[in-house]
N, C-alpha and C. Protein backbone atom coordinates (compact mmCIF):
# COMPACT_ATOMS: atom_id res chain seq x y z
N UNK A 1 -83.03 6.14 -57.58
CA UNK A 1 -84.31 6.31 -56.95
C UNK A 1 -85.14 7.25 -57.81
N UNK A 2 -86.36 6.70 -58.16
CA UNK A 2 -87.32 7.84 -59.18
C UNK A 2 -87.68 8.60 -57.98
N UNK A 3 -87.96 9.98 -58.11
CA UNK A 3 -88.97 10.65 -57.43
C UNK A 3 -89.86 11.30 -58.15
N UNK A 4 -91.15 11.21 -57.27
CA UNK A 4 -92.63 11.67 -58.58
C UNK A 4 -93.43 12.45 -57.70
N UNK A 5 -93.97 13.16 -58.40
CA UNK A 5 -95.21 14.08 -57.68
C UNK A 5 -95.96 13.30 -56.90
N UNK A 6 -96.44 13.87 -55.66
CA UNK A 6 -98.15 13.25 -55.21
C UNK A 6 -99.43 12.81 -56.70
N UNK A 7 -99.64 11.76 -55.99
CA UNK A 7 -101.02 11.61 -57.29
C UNK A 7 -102.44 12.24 -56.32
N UNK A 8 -103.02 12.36 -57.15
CA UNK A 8 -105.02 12.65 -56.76
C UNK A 8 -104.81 13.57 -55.34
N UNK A 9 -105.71 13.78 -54.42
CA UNK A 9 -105.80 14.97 -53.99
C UNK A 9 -104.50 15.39 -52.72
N UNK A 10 -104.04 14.24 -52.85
CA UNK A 10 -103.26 15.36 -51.93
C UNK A 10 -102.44 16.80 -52.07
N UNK A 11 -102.04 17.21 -51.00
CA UNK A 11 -101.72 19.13 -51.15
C UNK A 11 -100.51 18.76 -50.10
N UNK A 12 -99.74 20.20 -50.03
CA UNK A 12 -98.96 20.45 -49.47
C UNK A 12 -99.35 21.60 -48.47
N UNK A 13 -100.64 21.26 -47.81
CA UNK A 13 -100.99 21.97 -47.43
C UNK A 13 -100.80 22.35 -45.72
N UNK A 14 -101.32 22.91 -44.33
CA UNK A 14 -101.23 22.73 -43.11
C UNK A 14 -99.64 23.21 -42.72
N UNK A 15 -99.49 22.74 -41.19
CA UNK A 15 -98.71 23.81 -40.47
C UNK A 15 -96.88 23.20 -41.63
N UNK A 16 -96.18 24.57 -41.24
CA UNK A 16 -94.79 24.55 -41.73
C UNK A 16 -93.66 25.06 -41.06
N UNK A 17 -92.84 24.35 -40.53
CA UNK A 17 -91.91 25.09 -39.59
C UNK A 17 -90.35 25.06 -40.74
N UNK A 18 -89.64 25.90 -39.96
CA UNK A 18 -88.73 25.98 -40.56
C UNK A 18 -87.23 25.65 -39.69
N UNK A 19 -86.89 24.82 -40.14
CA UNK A 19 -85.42 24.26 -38.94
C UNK A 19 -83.91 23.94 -39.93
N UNK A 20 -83.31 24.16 -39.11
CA UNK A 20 -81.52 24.26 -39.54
C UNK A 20 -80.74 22.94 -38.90
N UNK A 21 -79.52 22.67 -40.03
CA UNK A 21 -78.63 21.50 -39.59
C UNK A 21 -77.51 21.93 -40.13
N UNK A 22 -76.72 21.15 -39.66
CA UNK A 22 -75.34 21.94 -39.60
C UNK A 22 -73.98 20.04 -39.57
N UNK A 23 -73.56 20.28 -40.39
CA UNK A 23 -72.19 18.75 -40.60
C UNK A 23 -71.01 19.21 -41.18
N UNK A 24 -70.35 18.97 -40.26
CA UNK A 24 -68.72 18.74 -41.05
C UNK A 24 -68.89 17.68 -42.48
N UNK A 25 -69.34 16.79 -42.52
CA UNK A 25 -69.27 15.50 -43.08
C UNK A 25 -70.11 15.70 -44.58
N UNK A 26 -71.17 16.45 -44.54
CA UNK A 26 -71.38 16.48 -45.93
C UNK A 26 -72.99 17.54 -45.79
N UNK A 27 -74.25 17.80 -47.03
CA UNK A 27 -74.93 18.75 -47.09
C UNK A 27 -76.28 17.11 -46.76
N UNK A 28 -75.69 16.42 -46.79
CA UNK A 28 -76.81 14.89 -46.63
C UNK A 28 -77.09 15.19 -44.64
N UNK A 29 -75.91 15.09 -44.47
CA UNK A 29 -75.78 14.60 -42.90
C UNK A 29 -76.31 16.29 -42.25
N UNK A 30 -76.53 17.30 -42.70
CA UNK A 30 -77.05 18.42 -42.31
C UNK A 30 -78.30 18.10 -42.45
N UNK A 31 -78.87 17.76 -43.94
CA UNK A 31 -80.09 17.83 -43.54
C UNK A 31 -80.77 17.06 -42.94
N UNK A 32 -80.39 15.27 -42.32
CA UNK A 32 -80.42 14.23 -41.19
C UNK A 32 -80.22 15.34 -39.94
N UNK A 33 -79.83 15.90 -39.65
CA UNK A 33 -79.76 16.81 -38.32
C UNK A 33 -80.89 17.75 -38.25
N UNK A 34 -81.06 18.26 -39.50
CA UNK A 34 -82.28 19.47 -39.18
C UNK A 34 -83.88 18.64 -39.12
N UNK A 35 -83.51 16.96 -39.71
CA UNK A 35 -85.01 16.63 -39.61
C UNK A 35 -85.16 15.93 -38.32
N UNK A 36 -83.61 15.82 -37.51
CA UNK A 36 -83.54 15.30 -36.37
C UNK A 36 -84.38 16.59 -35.35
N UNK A 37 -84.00 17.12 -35.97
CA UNK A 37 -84.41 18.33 -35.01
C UNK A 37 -85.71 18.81 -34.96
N UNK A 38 -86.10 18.54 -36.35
CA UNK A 38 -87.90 18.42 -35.99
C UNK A 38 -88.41 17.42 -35.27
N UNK A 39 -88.07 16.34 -35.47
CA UNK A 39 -88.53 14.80 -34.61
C UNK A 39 -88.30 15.31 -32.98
N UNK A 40 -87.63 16.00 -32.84
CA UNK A 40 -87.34 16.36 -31.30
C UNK A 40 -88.07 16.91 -31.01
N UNK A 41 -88.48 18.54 -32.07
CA UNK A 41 -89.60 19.58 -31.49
C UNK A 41 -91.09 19.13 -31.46
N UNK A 42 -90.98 18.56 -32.64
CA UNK A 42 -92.61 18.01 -32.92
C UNK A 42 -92.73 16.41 -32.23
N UNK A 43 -92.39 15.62 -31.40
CA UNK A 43 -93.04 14.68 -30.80
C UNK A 43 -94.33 14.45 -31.45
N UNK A 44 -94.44 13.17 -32.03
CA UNK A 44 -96.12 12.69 -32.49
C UNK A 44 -96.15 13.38 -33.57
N UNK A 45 -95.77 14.40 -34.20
CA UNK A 45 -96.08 14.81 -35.67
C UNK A 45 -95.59 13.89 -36.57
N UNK A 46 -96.53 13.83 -37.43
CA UNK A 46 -96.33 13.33 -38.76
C UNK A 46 -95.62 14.13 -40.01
N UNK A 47 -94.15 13.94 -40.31
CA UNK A 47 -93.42 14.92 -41.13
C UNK A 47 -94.13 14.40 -42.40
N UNK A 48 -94.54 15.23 -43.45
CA UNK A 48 -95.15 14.90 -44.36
C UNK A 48 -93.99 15.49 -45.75
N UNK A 49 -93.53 16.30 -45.40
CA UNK A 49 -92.79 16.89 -46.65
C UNK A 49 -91.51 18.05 -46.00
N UNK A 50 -90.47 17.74 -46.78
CA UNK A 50 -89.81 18.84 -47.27
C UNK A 50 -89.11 19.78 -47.94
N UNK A 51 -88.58 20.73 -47.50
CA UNK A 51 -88.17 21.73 -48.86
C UNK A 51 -86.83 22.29 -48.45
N UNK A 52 -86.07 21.96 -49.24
CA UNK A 52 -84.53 22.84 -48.91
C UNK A 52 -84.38 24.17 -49.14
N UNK A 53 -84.53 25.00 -48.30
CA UNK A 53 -84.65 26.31 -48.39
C UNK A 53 -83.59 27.28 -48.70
N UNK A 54 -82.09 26.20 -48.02
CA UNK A 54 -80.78 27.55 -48.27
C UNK A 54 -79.67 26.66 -47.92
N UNK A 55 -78.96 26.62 -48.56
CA UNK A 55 -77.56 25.79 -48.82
C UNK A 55 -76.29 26.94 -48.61
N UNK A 56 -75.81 26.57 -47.49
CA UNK A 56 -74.68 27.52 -47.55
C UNK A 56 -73.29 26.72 -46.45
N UNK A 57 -72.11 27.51 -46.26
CA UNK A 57 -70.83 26.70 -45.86
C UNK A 57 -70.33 27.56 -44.81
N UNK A 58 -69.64 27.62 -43.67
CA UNK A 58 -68.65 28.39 -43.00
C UNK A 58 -67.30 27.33 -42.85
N UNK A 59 -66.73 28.02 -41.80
CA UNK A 59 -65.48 27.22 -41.61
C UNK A 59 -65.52 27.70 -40.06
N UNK A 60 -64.89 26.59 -39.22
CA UNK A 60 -65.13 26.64 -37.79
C UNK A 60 -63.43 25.94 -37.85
N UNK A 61 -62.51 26.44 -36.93
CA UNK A 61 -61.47 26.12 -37.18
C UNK A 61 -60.45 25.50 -38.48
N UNK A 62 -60.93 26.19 -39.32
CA UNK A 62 -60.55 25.93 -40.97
C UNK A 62 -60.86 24.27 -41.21
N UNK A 63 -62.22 23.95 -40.27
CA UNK A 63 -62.87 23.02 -41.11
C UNK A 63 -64.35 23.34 -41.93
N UNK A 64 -64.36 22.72 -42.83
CA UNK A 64 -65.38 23.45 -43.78
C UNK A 64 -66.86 22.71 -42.54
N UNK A 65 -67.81 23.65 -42.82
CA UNK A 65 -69.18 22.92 -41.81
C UNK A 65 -70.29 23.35 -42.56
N UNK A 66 -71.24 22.43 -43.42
CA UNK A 66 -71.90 22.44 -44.23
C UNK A 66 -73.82 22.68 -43.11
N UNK A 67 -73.50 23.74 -44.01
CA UNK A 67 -75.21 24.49 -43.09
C UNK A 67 -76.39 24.56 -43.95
N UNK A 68 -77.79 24.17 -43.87
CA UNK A 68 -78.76 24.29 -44.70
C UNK A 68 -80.08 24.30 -43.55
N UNK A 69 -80.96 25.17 -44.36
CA UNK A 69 -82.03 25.22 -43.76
C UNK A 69 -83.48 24.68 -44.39
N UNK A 70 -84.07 24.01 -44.06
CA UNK A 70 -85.18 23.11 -44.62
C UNK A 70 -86.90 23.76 -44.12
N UNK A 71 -87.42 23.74 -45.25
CA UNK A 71 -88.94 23.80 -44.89
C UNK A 71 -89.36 22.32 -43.97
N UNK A 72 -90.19 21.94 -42.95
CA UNK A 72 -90.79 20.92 -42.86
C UNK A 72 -92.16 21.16 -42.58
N UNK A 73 -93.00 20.31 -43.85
CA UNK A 73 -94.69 20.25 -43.49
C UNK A 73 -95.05 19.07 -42.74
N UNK A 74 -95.84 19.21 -42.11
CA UNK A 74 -96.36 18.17 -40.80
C UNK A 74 -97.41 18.33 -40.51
N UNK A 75 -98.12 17.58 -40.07
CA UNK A 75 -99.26 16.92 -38.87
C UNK A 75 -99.31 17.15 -37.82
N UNK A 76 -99.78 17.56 -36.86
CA UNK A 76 -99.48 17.82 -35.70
C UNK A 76 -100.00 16.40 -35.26
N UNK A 77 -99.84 16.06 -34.02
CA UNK A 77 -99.81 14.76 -32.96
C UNK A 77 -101.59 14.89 -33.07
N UNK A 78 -102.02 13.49 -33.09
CA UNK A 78 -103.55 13.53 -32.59
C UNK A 78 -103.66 13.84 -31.20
């Protein structure tokens, strides 16, 4: 998959929340949870972008549980 900058004016601009996910299964399926978790808070927003903010691991009964926290920029609902 290429990934490329925005072309012509768009910005990364407007509101930014910041939300957490959490998987046994891998650092993919965390961050599917933390954008699940915006789709929950923000109803009707338009997720426009995000940013991986912090990659880190614990262990919850000596299973490894992969934790990250994500920027998300959005739209709010018309």
């Amino acid at each position: 998959m290429l990934i490329t900058r925005p072309q012509g004016d768009h910005t990364f601009g407007g509101p930014m929340k910041l939300f957490y996910g959490q998987s046994p299964v891998s650092i993919d399926a965390a961050i599917q949870a933390a954008v699940q978790a915006a789709k929950d808070e923000l109803p009707g927003a338009s997720l426009d972008w995000l940013e991986l903010a912090e990659v880190r691991g614990g262990f919850d009964n000596n299973i490894l549980q992969y934790q990250i926290a994500i920027r998300i920029g959005y739209s709010p609902a018309a």
